[in-house]
C-alpha atoms as a PDB file:
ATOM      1  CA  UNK A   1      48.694 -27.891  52.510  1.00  0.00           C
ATOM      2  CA  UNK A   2      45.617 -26.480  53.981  1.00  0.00           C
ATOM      3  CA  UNK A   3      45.855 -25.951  57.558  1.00  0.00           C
ATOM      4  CA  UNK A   4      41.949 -25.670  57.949  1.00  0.00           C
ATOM      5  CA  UNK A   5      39.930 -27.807  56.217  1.00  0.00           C
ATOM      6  CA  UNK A   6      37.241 -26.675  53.758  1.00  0.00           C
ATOM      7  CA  UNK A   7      33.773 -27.546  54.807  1.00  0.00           C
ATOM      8  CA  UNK A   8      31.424 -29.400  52.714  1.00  0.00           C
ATOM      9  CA  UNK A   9      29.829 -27.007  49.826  1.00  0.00           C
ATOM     10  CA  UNK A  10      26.906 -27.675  51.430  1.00  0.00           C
ATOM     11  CA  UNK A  11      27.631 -25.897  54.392  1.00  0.00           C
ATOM     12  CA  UNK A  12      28.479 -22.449  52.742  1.00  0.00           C
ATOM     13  CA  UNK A  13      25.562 -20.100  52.621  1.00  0.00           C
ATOM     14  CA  UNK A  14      23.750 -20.256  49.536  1.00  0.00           C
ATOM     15  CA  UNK A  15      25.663 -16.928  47.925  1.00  0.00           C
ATOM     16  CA  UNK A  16      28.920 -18.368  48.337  1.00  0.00           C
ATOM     17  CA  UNK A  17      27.864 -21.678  47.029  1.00  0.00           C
ATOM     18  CA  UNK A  18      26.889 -20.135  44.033  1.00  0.00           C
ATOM     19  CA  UNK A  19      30.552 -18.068  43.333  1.00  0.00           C
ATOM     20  CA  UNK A  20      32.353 -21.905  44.605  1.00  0.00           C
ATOM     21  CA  UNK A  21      30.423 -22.613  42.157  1.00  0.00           C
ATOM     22  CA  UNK A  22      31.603 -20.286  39.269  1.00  0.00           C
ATOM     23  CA  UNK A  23      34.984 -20.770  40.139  1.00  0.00           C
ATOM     24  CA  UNK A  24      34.682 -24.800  39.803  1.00  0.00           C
ATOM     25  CA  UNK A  25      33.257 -23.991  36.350  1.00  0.00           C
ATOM     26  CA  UNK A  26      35.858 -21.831  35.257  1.00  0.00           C
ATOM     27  CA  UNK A  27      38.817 -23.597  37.375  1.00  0.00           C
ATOM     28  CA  UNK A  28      38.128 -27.033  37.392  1.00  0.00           C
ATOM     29  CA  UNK A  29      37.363 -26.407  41.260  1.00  0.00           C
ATOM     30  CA  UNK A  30      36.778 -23.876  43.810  1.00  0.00           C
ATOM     31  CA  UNK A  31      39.981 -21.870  44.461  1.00  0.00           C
ATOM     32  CA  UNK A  32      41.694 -23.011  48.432  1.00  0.00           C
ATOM     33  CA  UNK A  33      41.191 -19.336  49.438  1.00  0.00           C
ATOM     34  CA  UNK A  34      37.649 -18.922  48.418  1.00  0.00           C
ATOM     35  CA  UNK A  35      36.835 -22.023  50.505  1.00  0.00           C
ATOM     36  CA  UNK A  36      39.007 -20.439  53.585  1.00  0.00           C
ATOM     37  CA  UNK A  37      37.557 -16.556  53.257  1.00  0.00           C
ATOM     38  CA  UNK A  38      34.146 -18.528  52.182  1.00  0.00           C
ATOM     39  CA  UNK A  39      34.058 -19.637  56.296  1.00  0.00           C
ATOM     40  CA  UNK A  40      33.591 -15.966  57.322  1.00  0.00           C
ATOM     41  CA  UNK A  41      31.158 -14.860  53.973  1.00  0.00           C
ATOM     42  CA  UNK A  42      30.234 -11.545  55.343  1.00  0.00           C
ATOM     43  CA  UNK A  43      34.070 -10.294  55.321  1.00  0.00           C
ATOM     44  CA  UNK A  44      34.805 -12.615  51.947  1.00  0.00           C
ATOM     45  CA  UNK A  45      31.851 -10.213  50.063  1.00  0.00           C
ATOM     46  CA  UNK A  46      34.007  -7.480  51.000  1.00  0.00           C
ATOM     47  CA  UNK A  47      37.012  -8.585  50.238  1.00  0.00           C
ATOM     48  CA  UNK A  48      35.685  -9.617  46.743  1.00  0.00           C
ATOM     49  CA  UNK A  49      33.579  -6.043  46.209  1.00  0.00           C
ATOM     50  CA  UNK A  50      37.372  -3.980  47.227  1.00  0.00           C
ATOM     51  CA  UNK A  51      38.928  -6.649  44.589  1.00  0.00           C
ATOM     52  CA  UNK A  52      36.194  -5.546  41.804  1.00  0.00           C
ATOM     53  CA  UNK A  53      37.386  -1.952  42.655  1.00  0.00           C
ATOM     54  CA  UNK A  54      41.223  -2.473  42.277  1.00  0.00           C
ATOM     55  CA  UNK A  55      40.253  -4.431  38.797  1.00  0.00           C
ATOM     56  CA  UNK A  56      38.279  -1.688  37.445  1.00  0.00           C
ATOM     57  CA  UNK A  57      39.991   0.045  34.125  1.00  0.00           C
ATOM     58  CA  UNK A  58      39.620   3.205  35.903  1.00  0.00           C
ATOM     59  CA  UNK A  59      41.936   2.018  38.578  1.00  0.00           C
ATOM     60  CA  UNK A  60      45.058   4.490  38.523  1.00  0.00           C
ATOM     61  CA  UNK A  61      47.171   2.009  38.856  1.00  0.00           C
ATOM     62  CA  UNK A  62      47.155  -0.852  35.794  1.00  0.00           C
ATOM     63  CA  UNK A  63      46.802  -4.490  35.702  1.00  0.00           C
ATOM     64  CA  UNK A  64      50.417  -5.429  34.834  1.00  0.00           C
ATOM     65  CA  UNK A  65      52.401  -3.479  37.825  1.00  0.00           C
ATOM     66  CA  UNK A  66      49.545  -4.405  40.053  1.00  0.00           C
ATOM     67  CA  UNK A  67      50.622  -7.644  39.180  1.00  0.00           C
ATOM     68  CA  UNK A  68      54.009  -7.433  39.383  1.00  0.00           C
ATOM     69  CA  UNK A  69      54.117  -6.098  42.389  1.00  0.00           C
ATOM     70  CA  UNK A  70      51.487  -8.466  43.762  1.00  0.00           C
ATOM     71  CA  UNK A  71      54.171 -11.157  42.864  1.00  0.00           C
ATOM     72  CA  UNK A  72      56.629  -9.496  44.859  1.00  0.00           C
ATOM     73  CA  UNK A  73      54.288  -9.026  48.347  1.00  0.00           C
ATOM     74  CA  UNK A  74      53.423 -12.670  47.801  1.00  0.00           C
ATOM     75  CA  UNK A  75      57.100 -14.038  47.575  1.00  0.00           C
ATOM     76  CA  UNK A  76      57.698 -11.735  51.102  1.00  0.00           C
ATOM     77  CA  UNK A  77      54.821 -13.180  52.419  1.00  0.00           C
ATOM     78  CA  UNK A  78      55.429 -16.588  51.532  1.00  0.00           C
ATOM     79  CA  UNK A  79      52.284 -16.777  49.930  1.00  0.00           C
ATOM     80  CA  UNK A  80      52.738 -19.654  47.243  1.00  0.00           C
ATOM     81  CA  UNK A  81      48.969 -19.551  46.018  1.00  0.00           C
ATOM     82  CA  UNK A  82      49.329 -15.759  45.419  1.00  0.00           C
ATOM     83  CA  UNK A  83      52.931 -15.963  43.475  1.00  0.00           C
ATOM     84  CA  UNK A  84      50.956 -18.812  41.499  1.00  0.00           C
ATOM     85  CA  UNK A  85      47.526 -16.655  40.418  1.00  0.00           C
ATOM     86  CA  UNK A  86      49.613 -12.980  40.573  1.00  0.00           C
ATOM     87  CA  UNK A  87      52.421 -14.535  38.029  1.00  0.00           C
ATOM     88  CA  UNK A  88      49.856 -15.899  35.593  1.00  0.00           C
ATOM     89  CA  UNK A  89      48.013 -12.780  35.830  1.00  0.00           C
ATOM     90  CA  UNK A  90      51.165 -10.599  34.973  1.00  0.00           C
ATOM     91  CA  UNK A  91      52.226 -12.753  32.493  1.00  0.00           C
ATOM     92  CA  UNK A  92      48.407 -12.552  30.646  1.00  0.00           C
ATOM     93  CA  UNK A  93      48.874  -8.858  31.075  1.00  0.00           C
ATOM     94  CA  UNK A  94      52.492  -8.090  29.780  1.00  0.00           C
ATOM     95  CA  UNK A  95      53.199 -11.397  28.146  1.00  0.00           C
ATOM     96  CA  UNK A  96      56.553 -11.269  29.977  1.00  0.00           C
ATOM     97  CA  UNK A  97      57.498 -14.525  31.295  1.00  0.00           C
ATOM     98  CA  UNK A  98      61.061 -13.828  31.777  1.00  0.00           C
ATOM     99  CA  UNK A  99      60.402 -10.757  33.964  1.00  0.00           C
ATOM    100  CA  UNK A 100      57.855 -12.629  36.198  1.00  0.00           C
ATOM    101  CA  UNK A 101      60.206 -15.227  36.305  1.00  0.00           C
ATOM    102  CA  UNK A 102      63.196 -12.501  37.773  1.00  0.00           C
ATOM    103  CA  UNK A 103      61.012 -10.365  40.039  1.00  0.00           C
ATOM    104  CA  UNK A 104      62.102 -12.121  43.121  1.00  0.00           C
ATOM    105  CA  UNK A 105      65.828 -10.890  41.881  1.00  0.00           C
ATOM    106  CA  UNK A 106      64.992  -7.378  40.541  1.00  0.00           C
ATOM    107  CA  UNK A 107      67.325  -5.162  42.303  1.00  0.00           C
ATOM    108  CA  UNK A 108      69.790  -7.019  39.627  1.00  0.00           C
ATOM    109  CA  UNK A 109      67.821  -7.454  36.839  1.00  0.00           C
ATOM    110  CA  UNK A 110      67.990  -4.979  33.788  1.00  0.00           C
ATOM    111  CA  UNK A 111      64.350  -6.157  32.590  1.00  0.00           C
ATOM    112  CA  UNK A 112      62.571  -4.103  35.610  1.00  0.00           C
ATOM    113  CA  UNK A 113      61.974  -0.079  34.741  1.00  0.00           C
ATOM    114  CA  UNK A 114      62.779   3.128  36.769  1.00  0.00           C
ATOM    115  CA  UNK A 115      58.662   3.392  37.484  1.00  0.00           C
ATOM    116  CA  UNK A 116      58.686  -0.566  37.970  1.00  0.00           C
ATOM    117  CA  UNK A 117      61.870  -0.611  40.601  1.00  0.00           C
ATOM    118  CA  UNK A 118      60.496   2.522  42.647  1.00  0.00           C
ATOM    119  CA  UNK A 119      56.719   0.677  43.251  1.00  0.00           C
ATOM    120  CA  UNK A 120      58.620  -2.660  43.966  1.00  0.00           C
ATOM    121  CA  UNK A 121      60.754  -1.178  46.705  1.00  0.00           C
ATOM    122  CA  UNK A 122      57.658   0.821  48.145  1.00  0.00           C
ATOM    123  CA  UNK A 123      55.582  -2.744  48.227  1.00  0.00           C
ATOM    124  CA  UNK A 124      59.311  -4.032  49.540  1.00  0.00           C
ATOM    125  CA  UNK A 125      58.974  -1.337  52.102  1.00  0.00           C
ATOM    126  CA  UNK A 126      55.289  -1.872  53.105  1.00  0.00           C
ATOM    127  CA  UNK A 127      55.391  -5.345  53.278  1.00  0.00           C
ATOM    128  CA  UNK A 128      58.239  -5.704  55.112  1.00  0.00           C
ATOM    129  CA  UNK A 129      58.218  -2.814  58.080  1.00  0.00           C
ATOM    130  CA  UNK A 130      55.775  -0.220  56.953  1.00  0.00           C
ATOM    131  CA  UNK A 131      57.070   2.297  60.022  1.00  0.00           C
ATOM    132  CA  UNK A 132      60.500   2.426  57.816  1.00  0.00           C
ATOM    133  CA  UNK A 133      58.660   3.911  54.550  1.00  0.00           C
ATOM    134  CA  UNK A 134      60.291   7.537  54.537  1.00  0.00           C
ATOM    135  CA  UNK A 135      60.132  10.813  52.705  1.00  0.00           C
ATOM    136  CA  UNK A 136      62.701   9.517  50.127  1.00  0.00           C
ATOM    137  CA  UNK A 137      60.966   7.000  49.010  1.00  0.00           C
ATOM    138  CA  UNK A 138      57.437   8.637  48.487  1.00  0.00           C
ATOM    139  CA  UNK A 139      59.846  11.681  46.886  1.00  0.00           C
ATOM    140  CA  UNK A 140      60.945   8.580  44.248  1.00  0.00           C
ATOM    141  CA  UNK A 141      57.436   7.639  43.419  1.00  0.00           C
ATOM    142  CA  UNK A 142      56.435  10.894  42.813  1.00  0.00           C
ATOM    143  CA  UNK A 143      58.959  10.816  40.060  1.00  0.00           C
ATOM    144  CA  UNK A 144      56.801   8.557  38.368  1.00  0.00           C
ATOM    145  CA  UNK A 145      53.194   8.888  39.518  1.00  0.00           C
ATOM    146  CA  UNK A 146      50.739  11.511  41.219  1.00  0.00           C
ATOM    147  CA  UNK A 147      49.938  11.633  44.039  1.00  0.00           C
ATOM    148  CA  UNK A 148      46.871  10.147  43.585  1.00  0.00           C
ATOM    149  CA  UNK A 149      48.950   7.143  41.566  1.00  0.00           C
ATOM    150  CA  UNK A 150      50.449   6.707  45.124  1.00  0.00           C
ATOM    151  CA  UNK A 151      47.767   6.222  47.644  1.00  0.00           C
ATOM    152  CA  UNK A 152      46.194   3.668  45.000  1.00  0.00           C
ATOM    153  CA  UNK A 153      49.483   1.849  44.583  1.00  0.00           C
ATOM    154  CA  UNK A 154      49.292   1.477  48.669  1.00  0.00           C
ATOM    155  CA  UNK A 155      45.825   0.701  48.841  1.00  0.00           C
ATOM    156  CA  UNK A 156      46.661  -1.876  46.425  1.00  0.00           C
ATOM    157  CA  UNK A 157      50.132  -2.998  48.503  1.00  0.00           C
ATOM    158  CA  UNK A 158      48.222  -2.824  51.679  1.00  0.00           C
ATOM    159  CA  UNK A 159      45.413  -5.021  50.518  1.00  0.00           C
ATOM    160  CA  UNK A 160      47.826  -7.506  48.573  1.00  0.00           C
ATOM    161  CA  UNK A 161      49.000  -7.723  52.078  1.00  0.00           C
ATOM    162  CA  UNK A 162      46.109  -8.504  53.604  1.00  0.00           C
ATOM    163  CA  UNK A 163      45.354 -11.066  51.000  1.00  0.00           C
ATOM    164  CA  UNK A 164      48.884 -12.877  51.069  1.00  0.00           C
ATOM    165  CA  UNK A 165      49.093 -12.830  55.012  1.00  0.00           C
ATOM    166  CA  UNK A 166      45.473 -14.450  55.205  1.00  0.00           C
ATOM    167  CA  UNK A 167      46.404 -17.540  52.441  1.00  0.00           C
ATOM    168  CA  UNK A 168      50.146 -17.757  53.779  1.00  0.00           C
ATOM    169  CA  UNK A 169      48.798 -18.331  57.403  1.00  0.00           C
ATOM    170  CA  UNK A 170      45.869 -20.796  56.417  1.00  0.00           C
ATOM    171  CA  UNK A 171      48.273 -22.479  54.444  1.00  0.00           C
ATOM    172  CA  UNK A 172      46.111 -21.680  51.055  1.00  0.00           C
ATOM    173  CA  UNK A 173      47.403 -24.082  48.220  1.00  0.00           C
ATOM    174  CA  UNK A 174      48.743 -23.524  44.863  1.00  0.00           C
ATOM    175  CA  UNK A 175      45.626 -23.841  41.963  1.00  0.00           C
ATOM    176  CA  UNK A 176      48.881 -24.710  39.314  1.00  0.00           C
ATOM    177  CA  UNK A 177      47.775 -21.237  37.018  1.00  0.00           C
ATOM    178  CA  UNK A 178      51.636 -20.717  36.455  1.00  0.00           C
ATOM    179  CA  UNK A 179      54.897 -22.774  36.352  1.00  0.00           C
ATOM    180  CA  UNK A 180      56.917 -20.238  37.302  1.00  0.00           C
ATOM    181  CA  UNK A 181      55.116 -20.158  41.037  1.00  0.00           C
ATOM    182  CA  UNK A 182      56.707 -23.494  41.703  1.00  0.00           C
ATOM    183  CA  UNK A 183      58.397 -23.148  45.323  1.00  0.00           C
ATOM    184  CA  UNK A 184      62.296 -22.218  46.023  1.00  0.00           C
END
């Protein structure tokens, strides 16, 4: 449950009217943390330009381990709105229900790769106590990216962050995108 109310649509300046807008069109209703980020619209239009960045194809890091570990930040963060819209997204992407359905358990589960395991403990790391990310574990992701692979995959775990921490602490509420988000 929301712990701050939305305000009336009306009440949004005119720009964010028009994306609550979009979103009720393509959602069936505005999404809780548009509504919440939508109270402080100078900040939400940069949070939404640095999202357009991270989504471009060029991104060096692609849609479906974005997701994945997106799902994984969220669960740490106790972010149910984000393990709801981050497992739908991963499963549109890789079509992998199963796995999105396991990431919560993937230091036992066979369906996660070398390159997959090694960005989920980093966003593990991050998330958790960034001041404990050490040599060894940038040394393991350069196994399987560059180095410019890694500082996107951060600025992508630092901003998932960001994201969860804002939605878990306003108490931003599930949309229903996925079954799988459903709480433990």
């Amino acid at each position: 449950m929301a712990r701050i109310e939305p305000k009336s649509i009306s009440q949004y300046p005119w720009y964010i009217r028009w994306f609550l807008r979009r979103q009720h069109r393509k959602y069936g209703r505005a999404l809780a943390p548009s509504l919440l980020w939508g109270r402080f619209p100078g900040p939400f239009i940069g949070v939404l330009a640095t999202l357009g960045f991270f989504q471009r194809r060029s991104f060096p890091v692609g849609s479906t381990l974005r997701s994945l570990v997106s799902i994984r930040i969220a669960q740490l963060n106790g972010c149910h709105f984000c393990v709801d819209l981050n497992s739908y997204n991963f499963m549109q992407a890789a079509g992998a229900e199963q796995k999105a359905a396991e990431v919560e358990r993937w230091h036992e589960s066979s369906l996660f790769s070398d390159r997959e395991r090694v960005a989920l403990e980093f966003a593990e790391a991050v998330t958790e106590r960034c001041a404990a990310v050490d040599g060894r574990q940038i040394t393991a992701l350069r196994a399987h990216f560059t180095e410019d692979e890694i500082t996107a995959l951060t600025a992508w775990v630092a901003f998932q962050n960001m994201s969860a921490k804002f939605n878990a602490a306003l108490g931003a509420e599930e949309h229903g995108f996925c079954r799988l988000s459903s709480r433990s």
